[in-house]
Protein backbone atom coordinates (compact mmCIF):
# COMPACT_ATOMS: atom_id res chain seq x y z
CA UNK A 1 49.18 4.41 -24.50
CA UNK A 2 48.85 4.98 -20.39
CA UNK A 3 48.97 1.84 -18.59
CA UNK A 4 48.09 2.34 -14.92
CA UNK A 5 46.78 0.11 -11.89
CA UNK A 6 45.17 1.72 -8.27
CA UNK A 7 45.57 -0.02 -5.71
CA UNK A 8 43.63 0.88 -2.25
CA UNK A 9 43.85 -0.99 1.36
CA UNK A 10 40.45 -1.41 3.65
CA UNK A 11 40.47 0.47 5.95
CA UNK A 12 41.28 -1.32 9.17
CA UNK A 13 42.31 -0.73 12.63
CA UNK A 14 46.64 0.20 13.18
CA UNK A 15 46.50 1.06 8.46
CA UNK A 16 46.86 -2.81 7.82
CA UNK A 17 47.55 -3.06 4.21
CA UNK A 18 45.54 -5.30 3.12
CA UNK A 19 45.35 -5.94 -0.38
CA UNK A 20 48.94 -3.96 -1.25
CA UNK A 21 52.28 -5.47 -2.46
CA UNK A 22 54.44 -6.81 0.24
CA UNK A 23 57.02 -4.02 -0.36
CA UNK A 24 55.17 -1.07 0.43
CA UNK A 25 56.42 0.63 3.15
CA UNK A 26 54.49 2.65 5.88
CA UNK A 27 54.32 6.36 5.01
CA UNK A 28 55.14 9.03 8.02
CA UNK A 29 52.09 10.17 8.82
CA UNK A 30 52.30 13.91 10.82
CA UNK A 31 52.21 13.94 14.63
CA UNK A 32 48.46 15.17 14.69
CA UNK A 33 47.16 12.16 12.71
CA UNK A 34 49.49 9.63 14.75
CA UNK A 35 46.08 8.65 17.01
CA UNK A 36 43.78 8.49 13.91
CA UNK A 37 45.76 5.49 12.39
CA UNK A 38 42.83 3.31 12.40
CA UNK A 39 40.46 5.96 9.92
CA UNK A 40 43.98 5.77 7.34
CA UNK A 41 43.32 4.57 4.04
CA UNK A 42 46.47 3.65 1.90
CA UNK A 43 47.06 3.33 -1.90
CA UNK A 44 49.33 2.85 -4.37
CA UNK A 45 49.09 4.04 -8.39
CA UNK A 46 51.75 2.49 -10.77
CA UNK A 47 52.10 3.39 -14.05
CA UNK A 48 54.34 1.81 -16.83
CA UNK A 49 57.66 2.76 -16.84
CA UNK A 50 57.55 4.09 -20.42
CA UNK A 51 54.86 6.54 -20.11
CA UNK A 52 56.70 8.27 -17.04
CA UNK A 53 59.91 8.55 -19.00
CA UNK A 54 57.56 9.76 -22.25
CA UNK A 55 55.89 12.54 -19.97
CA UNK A 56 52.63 11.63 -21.34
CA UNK A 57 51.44 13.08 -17.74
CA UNK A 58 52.17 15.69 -15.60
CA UNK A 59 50.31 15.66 -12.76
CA UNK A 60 47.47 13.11 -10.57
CA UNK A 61 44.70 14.11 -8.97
CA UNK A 62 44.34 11.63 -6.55
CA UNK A 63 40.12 12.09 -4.76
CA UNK A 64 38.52 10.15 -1.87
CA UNK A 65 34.70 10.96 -3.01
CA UNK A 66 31.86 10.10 -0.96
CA UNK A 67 27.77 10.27 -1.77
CA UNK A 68 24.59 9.52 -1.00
CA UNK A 69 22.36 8.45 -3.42
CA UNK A 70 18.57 8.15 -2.72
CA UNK A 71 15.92 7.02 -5.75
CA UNK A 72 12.30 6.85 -5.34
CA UNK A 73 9.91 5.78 -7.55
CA UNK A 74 11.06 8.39 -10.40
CA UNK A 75 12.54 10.55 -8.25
CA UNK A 76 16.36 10.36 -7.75
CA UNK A 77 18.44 12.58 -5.52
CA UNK A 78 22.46 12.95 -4.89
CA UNK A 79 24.18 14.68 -1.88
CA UNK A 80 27.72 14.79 -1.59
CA UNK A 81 29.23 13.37 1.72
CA UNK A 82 33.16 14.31 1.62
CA UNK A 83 35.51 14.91 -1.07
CA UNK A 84 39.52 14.98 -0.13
CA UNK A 85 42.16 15.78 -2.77
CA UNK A 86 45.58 15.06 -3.18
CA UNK A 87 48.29 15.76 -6.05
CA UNK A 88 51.17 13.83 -6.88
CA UNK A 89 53.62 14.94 -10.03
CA UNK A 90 55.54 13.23 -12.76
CA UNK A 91 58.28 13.01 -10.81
CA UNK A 92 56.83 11.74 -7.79
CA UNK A 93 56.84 8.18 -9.17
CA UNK A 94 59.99 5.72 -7.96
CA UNK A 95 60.48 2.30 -9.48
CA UNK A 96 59.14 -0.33 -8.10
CA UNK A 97 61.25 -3.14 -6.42
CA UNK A 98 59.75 -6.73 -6.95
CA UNK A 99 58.40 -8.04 -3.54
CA UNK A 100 60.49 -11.42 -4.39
CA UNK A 101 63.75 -11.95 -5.92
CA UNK A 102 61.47 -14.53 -8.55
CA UNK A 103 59.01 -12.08 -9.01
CA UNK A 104 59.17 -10.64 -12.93
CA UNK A 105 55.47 -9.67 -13.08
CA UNK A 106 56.44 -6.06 -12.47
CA UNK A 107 58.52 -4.67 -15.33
CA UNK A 108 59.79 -1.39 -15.62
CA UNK A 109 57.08 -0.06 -13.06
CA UNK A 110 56.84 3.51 -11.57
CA UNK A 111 54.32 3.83 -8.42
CA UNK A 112 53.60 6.87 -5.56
CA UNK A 113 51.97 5.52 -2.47
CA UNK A 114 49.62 7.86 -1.17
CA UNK A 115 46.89 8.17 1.96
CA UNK A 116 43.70 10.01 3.04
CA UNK A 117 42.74 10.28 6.39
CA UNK A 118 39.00 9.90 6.84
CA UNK A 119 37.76 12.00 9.32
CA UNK A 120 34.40 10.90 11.18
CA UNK A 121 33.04 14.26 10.98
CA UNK A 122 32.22 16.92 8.40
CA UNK A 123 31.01 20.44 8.01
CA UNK A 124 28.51 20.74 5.23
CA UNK A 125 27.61 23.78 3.51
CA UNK A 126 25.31 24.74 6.22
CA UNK A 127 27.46 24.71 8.89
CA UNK A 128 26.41 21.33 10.69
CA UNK A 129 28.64 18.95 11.94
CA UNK A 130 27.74 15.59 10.42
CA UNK A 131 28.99 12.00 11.33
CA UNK A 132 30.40 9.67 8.46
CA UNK A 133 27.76 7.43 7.26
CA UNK A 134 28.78 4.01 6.81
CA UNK A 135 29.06 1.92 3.38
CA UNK A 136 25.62 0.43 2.89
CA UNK A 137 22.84 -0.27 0.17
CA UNK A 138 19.34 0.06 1.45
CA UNK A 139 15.87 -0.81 0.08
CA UNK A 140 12.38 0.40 1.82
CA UNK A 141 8.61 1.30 0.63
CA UNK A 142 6.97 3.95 0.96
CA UNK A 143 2.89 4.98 0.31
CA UNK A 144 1.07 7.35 -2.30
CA UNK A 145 -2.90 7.94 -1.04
CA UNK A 146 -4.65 8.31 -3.74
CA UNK A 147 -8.47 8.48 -4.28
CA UNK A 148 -10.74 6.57 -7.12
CA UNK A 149 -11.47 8.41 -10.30
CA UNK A 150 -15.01 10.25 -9.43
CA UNK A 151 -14.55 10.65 -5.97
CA UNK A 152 -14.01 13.14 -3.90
CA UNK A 153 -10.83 12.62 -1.19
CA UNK A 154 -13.66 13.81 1.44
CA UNK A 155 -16.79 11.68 0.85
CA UNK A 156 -16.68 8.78 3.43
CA UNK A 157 -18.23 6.59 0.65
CA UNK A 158 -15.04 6.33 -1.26
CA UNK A 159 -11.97 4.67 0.40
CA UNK A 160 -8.65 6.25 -0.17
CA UNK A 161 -6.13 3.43 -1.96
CA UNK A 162 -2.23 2.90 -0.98
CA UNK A 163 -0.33 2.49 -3.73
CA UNK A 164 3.23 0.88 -2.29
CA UNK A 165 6.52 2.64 -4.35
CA UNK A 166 9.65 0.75 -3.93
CA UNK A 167 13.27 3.04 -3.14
CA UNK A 168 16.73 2.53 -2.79
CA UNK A 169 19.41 4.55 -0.91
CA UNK A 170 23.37 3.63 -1.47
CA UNK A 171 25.88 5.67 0.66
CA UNK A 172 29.27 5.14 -2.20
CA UNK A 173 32.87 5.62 -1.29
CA UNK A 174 35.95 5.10 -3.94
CA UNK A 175 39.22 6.92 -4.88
CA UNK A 176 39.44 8.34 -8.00
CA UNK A 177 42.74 8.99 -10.31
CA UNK A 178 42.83 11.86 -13.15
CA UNK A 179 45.89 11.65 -15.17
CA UNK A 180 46.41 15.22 -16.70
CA UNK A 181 48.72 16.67 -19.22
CA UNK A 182 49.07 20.64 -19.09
CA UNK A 183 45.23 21.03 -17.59
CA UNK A 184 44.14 18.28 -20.03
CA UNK A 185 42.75 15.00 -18.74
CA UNK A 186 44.63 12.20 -20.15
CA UNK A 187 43.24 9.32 -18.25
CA UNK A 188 40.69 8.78 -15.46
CA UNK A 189 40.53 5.67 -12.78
CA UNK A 190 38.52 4.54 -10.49
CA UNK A 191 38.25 2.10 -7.62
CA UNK A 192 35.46 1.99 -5.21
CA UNK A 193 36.15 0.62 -1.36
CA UNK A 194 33.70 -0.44 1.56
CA UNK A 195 33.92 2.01 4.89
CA UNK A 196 32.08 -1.05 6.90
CA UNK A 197 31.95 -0.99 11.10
CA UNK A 198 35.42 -3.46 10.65
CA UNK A 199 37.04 -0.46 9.27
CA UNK A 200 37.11 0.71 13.16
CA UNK A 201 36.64 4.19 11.88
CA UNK A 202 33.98 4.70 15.10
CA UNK A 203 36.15 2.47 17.43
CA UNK A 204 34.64 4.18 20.44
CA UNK A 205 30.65 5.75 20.76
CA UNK A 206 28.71 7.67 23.53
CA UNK A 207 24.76 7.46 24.05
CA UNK A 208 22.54 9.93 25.22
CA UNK A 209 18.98 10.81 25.90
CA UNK A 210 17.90 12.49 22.69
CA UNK A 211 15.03 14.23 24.62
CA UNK A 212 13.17 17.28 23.35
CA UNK A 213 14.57 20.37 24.56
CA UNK A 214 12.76 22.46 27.09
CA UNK A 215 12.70 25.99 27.24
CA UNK A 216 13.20 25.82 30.93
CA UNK A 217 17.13 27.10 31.74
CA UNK A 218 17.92 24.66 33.28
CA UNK A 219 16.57 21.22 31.96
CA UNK A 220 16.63 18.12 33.65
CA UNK A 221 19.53 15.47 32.91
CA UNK A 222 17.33 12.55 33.53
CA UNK A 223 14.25 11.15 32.04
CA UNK A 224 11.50 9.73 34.18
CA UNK A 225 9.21 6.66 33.91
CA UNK A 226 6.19 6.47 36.17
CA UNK A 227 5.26 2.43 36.91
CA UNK A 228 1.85 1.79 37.78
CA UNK A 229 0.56 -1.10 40.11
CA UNK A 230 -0.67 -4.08 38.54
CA UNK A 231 -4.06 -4.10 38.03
CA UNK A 232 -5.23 -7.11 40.34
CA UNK A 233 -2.95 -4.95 43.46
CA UNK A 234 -5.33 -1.98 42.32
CA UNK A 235 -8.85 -3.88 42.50
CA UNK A 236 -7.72 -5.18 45.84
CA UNK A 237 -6.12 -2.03 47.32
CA UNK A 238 -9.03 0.41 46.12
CA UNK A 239 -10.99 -0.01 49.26
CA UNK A 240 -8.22 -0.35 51.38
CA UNK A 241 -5.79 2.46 50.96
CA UNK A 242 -3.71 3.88 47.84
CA UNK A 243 -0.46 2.27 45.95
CA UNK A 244 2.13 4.75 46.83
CA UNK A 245 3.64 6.06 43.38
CA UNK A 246 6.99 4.78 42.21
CA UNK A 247 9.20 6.49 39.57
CA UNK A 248 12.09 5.24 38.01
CA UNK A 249 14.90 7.65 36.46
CA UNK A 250 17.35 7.12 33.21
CA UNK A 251 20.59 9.42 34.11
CA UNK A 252 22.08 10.67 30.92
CA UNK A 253 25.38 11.70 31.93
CA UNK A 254 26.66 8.53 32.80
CA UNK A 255 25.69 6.17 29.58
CA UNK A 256 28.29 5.06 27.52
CA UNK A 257 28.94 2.45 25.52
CA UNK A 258 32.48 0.34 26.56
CA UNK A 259 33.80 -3.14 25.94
CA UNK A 260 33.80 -5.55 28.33
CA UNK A 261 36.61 -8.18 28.90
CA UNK A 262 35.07 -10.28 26.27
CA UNK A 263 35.49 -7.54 23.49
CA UNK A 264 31.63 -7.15 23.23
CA UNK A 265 30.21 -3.99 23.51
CA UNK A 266 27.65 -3.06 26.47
CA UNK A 267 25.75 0.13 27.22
CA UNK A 268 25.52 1.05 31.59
CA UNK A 269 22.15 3.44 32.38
CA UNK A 270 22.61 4.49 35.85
CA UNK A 271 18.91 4.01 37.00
CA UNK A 272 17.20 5.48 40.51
CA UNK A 273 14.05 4.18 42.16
CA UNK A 274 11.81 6.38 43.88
CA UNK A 275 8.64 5.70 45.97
CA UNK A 276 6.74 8.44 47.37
CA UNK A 277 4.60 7.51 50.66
CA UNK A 278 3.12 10.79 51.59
CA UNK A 279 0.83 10.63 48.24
CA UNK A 280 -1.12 8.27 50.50
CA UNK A 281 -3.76 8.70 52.50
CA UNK A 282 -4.03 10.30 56.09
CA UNK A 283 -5.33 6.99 57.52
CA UNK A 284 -3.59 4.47 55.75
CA UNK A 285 -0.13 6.34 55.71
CA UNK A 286 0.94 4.90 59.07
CA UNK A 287 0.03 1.16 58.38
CA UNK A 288 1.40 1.61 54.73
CA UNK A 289 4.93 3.02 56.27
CA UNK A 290 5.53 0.64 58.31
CA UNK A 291 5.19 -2.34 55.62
CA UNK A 292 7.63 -0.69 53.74
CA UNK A 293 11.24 -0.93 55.11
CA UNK A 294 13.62 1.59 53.98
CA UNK A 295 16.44 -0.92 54.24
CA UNK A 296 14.41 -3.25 51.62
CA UNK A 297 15.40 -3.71 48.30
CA UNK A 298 13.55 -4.03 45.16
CA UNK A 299 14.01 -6.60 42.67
CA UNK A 300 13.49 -5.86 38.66
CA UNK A 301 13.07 -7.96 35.58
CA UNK A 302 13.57 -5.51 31.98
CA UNK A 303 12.89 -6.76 28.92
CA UNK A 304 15.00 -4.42 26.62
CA UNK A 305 15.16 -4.17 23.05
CA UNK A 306 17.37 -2.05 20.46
CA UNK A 307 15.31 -0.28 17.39
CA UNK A 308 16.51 1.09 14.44
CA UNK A 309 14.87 3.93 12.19
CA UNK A 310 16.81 4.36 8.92
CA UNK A 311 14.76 6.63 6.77
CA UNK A 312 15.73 8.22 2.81
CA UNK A 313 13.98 10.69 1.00
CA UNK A 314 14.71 12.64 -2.62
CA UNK A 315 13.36 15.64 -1.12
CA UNK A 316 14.97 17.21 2.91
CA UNK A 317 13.47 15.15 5.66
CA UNK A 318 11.57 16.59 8.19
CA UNK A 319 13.76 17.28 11.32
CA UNK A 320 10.24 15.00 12.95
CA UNK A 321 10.77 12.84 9.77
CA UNK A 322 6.79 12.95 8.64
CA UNK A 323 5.99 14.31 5.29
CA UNK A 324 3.62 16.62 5.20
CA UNK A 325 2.25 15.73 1.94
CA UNK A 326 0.50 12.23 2.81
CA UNK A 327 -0.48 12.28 -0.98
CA UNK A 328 2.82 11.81 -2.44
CA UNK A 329 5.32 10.51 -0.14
CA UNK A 330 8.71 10.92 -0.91
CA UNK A 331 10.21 9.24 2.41
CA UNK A 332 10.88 6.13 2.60
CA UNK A 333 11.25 4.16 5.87
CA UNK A 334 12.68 1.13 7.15
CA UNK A 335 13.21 0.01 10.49
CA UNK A 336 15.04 -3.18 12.32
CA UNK A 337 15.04 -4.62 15.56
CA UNK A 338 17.12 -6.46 17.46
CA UNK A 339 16.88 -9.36 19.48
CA UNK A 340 14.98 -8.64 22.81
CA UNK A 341 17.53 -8.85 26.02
CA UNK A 342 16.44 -10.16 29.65
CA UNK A 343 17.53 -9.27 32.55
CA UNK A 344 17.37 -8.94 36.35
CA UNK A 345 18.73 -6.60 38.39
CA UNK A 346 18.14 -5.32 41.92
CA UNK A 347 17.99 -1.91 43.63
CA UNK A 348 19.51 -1.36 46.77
CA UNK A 349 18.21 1.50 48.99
CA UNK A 350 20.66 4.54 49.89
CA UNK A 351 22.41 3.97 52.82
CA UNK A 352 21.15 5.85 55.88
CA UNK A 353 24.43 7.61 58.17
CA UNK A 354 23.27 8.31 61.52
CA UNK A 355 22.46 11.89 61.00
CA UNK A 356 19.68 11.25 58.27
CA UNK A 357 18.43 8.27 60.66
CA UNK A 358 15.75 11.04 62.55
CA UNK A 359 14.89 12.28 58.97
CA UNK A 360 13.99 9.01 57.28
CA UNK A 361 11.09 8.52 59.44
CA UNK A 362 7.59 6.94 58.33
CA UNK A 363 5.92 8.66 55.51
CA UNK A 364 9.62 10.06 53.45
CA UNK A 365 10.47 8.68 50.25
CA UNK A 366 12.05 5.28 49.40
CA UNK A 367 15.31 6.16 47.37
CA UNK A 368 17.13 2.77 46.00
CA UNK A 369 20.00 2.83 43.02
CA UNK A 370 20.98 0.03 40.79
CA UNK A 371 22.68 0.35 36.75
CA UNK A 372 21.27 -1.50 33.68
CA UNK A 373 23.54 -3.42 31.61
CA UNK A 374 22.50 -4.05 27.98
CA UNK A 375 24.60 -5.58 25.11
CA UNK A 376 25.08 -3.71 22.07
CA UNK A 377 23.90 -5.41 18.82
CA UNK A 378 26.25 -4.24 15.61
CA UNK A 379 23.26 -2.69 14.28
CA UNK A 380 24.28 0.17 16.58
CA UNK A 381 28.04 0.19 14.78
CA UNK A 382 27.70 4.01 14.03
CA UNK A 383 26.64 7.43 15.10
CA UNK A 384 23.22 8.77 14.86
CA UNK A 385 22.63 10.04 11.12
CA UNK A 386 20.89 13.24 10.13
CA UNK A 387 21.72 14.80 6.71
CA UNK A 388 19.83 16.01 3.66
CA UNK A 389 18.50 12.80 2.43
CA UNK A 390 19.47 10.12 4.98
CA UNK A 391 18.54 9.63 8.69
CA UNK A 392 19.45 6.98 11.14
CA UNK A 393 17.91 7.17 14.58
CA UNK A 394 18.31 5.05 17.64
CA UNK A 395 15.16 3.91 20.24
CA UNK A 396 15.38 1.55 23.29
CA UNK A 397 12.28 -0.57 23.97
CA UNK A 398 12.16 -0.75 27.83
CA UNK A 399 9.67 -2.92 29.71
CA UNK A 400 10.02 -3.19 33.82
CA UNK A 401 8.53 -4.97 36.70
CA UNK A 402 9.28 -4.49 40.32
CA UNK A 403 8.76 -6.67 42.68
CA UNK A 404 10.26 -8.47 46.10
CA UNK A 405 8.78 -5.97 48.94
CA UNK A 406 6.76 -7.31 51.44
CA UNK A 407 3.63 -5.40 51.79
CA UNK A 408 4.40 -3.29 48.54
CA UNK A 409 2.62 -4.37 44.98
CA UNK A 410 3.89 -4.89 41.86
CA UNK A 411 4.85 -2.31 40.00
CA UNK A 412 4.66 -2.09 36.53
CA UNK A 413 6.44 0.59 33.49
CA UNK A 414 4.49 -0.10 30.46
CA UNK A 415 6.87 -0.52 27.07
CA UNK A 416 8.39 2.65 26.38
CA UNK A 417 11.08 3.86 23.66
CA UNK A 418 13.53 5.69 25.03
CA UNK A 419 15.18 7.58 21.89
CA UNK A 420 19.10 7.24 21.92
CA UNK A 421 21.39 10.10 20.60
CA UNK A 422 24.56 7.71 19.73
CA UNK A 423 28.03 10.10 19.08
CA UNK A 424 31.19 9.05 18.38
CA UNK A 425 33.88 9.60 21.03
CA UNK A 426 35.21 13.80 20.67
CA UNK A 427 38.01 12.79 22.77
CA UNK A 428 39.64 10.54 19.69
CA UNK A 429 38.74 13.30 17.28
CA UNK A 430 41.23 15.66 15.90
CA UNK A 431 41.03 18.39 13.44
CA UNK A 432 42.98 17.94 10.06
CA UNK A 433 45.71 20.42 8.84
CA UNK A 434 45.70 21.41 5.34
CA UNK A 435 49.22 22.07 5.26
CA UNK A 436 52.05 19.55 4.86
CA UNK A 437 53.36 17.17 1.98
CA UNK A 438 50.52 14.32 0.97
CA UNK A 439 47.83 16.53 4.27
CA UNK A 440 43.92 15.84 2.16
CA UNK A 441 42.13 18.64 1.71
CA UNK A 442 38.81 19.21 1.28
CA UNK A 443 36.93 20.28 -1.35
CA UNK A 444 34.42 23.03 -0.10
CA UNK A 445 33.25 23.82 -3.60
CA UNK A 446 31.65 20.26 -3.86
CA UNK A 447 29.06 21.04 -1.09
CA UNK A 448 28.05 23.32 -3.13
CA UNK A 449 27.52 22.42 -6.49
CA UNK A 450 24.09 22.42 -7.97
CA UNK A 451 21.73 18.89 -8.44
CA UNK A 452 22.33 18.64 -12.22
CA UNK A 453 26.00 18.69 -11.66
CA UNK A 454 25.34 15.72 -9.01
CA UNK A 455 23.06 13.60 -11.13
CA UNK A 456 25.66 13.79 -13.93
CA UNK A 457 28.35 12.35 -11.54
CA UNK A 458 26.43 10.28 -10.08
CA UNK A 459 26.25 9.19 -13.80
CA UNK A 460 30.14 8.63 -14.19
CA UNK A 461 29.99 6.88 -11.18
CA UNK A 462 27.75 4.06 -12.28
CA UNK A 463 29.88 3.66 -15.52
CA UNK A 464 33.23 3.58 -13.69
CA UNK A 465 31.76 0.57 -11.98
CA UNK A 466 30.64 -1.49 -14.74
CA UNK A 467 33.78 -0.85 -16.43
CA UNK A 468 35.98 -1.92 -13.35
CA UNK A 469 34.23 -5.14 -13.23
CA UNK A 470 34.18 -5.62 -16.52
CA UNK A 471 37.65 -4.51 -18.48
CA UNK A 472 40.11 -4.87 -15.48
CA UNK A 473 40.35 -6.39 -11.99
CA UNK A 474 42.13 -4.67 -8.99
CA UNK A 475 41.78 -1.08 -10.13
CA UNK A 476 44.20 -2.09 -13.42
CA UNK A 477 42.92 -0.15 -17.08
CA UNK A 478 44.43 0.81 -19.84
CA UNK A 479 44.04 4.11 -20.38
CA UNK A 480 44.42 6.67 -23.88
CA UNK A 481 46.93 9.11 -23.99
CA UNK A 482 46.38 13.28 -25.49
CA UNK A 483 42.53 13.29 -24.86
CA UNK A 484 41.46 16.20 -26.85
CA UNK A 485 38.42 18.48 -26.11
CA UNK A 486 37.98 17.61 -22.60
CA UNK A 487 39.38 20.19 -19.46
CA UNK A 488 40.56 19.50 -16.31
CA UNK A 489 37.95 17.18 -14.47
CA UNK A 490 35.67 17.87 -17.25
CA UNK A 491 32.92 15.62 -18.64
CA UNK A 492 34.16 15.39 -22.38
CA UNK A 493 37.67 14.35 -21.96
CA UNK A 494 36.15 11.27 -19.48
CA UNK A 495 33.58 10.39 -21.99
CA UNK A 496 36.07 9.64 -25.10
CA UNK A 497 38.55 8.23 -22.73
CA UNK A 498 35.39 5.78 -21.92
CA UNK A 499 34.88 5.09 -25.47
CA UNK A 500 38.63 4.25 -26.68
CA UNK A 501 38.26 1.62 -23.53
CA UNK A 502 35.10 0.19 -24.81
CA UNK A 503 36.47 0.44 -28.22
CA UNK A 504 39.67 -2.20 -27.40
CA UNK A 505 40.38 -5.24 -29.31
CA UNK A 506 42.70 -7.46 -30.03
CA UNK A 507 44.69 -5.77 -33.09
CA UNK A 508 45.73 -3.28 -30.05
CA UNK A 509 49.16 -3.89 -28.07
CA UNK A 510 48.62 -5.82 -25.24
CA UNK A 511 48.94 -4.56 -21.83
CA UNK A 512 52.00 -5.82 -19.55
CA UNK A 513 50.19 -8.82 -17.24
CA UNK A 514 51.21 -6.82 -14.23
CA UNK A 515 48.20 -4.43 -15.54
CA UNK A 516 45.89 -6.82 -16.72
């Protein structure tokens, strides 16, 4: 018999341990990873002392997997998100040292501590760059049109009916351990682990304005609101002369999202004001520049709100995220909204130096600058999402008045989503080597592998589960040595493992109660 037990830390900011013995000691990590610390997930497999010494192994295959799994109605769909791989030999296994001079629950025990360092971006199969989605289990509706028996989808008389079709999406991480004896697997284990936003693996994000792009060559790095005048200014001003227009601009360069002293996150929007007085008339232009002091400033109220789109499908979303069968929907969608934010802020006009005081005479534009500062819910904890069969997109609801100039109405922008392209910080990435003792590497066969092969795994997945929760807790299993009939990583050699574990009783020899 293999006796074995997996143990894996959460992933937390500095590799905190959390969740090993006392005694394990920090593993030197190379020089490239030495800033990544925070994204380092540590682990220890120990196996009875007995079974190294009887060489029923050779060799470990050690796997950090990650999927997404999306299921619709009947429909179910599986895209792989990462896979790193790591091998540790027979002889890589020391004896372990009891953390405390009274501590005898440790026998005769062999462990290898190992890492993977989980990097916030991969390269699919396509050649896109993807951010790391985050652990999470999600649950949306979705709609299938369909018409009453007899009637024709055309005829006005007969009303189309929704039918509502319930779907789940999981995005699964856990570290898998293949015991194998000359190519044979001997043993399989299996612990799953939680990449949440506390596992600081996205310590730092950027925003941007995800604005369509223009096929102009050079496009503008700004996007512009135009406020209208309230509508009582506009019934009272219509004889009299004509609102000068005011535009408001959202500078993209210059939003990022940074924590304050508080260690709460905030988002800055540079914002500029701009009120153009020669759109008014001939004869009112004189009497409406001088009511309007370029050294005024403008006072704002914004009612700002966050919005989240998370949307799942079993088929490839649209990059506009609209199916374009509206009969049989296979997107789901969910959104989420955050708590509305108030605020006031003020705009101060550009300062005039004495040789722009000739040029800012009456009838120029009003040009006043003030920044936006908004509080970042942890909804917003990781990067915009786009892959096969998950999508996570960011909108902020903005609603302005302006107000505070004598002789100037109020100004109004209606409530407008901005959409929000939210990165992680490049500067903090760093690009992995594949060389090196215990260096992951990753799998590039997995990205491609075909959807049967997927749904079958994803099968092996589910029963790893129940059987962690329900034959051994903390990763610990007894496992059977000299499978037969099952290859390297194959499907047979798991499945009669699986059965000799479902098969235990009590005439068997007891595990050790370190591995229980």
């Amino acid at each position: 018999m293999l006796y074995a037990r997996l143990q894996v830390s959460c992933p937390s900011k500095g590799g905190d341990k959390t969740g090993l013995p006392s005694n394990t000691h920090t593993q030197q990590v190379e020089p490239d990873h030495q800033h990544r610390i925070s994204s380092l997930i540590q682990g220890r497999l120990s196996v009875l002392g007995s079974c190294v010494d009887q060489y029923l192994f050779d060799t470990v295959q050690l796997r950090l997997r990650g999927i997404i799994i999306s299921s619709i109605g009947g429909d179910t769909a599986v895209e792989d998100i990462i896979t790193l791989t790591d091998f540790r030999a027979n002889t890589d296994f020391v004896l372990s040292a009891p953390s405390c001079p009274e501590d005898n629950n440790a026998p005769n025990t062999r462990h290898v501590d190992f890492y993977f360092v989980l990097p916030t971006h991969v390269t699919t199969a396509d050649g896109v760059s993807r951010s790391i989605p985050l652990s999470t289990k999600i649950s949306g509706t979705t709609s299938k049109n369909t018409c009453p028996r007899g009637g024709g989808g055309l005829n006005p008389g007969h009303q189309q009916q929704h039918n509502d079709i319930h779907g789940d999406c999981e995005v699964s991480y856990w570290i898998e351990a293949q015991f194998r004896l000359a190519g044979c697997e001997v043993g399989f284990l299996c612990k799953h682990i939680k990449i949440s936003a506390s596992s600081f693996l996205y310590p730092r994000l950027c925003a941007s304005l995800a604005l369509p792009k223009c096929p102009s060559p050079s496009p503008s790095p700004f996007l512009t609101l135009r406020a209208k005048p309230h509508l009582l200014s506009r019934c009272c001003r219509l004889l009299l002369q004509k609102s000068p227009s005011l535009q408001v601009s959202l500078y993209e360069p210059d939003m990022a999202i940074k924590q304050n002293h508080d260690s709460k996150r905030q988002l800055t929007i540079p914002l500029a004001l701009t009120i153009d007085n020669t759109t008014t008339t001939s004869s009112s232009s004189s009497s409406q520049s001088a009511t309007l002091d370029n050294r005024q400033s403008f006072k704002c109220s914004v009612v700002a709100k966050w919005i989240v789109h998370t949307r799942f499908s079993t088929t490839p979303i649209p990059r506009d995220g609209i199916s374009r069968d509206r009969a049989v929907s296979t997107c789901a969608y969910k959104p989420s909204t955050a708590s509305s934010q108030k605020c006031n802020i003020l705009f101060r006009p550009l300062p005039a130096y004495p040789g722009e005081a000739a040029q800012r005479g009456r009838g120029c534009s009003y040009t006043a600058t003030s920044q936006l500062d908004l509080a970042v819910p942890d909804t917003v904890s990781q990067p915009s999402l786009r892959w096969t069969h998950l999508s996570r997109t960011y909108r902020l609801q903005l609603s302005m008045e302006f107000y505070g100039v004598y002789g100037v109405p109020r100004y109004r922008v209606n409530t407008t989503e901005v959409p929000v392209a939210v990165v992680s910080d490049t500067s903090s990435m760093a690009t992995m080597d594949g060389d090196g003792d215990g260096v992951n590497k990753c799998d590039e066969d997995n990205a491609q592998k075909g959807e049967g092969e997927g749904d079958i795994f994803a099968n092996d997945c589910e029963v790893a589960e129940v059987e962690e929760e329900s034959i051994w807790e903390g990763g610990t299993v007894c496992l059977a040595s000299g499978g037969s009939g099952g290859g390297g990583g194959g499907g047979g050699g798991r499945e009669e493992v699986t059965g000799q574990k479902r098969r235990l009783t009590a005439a068997r020899t007891p595990p050790p109660a370190y591995f229980r």
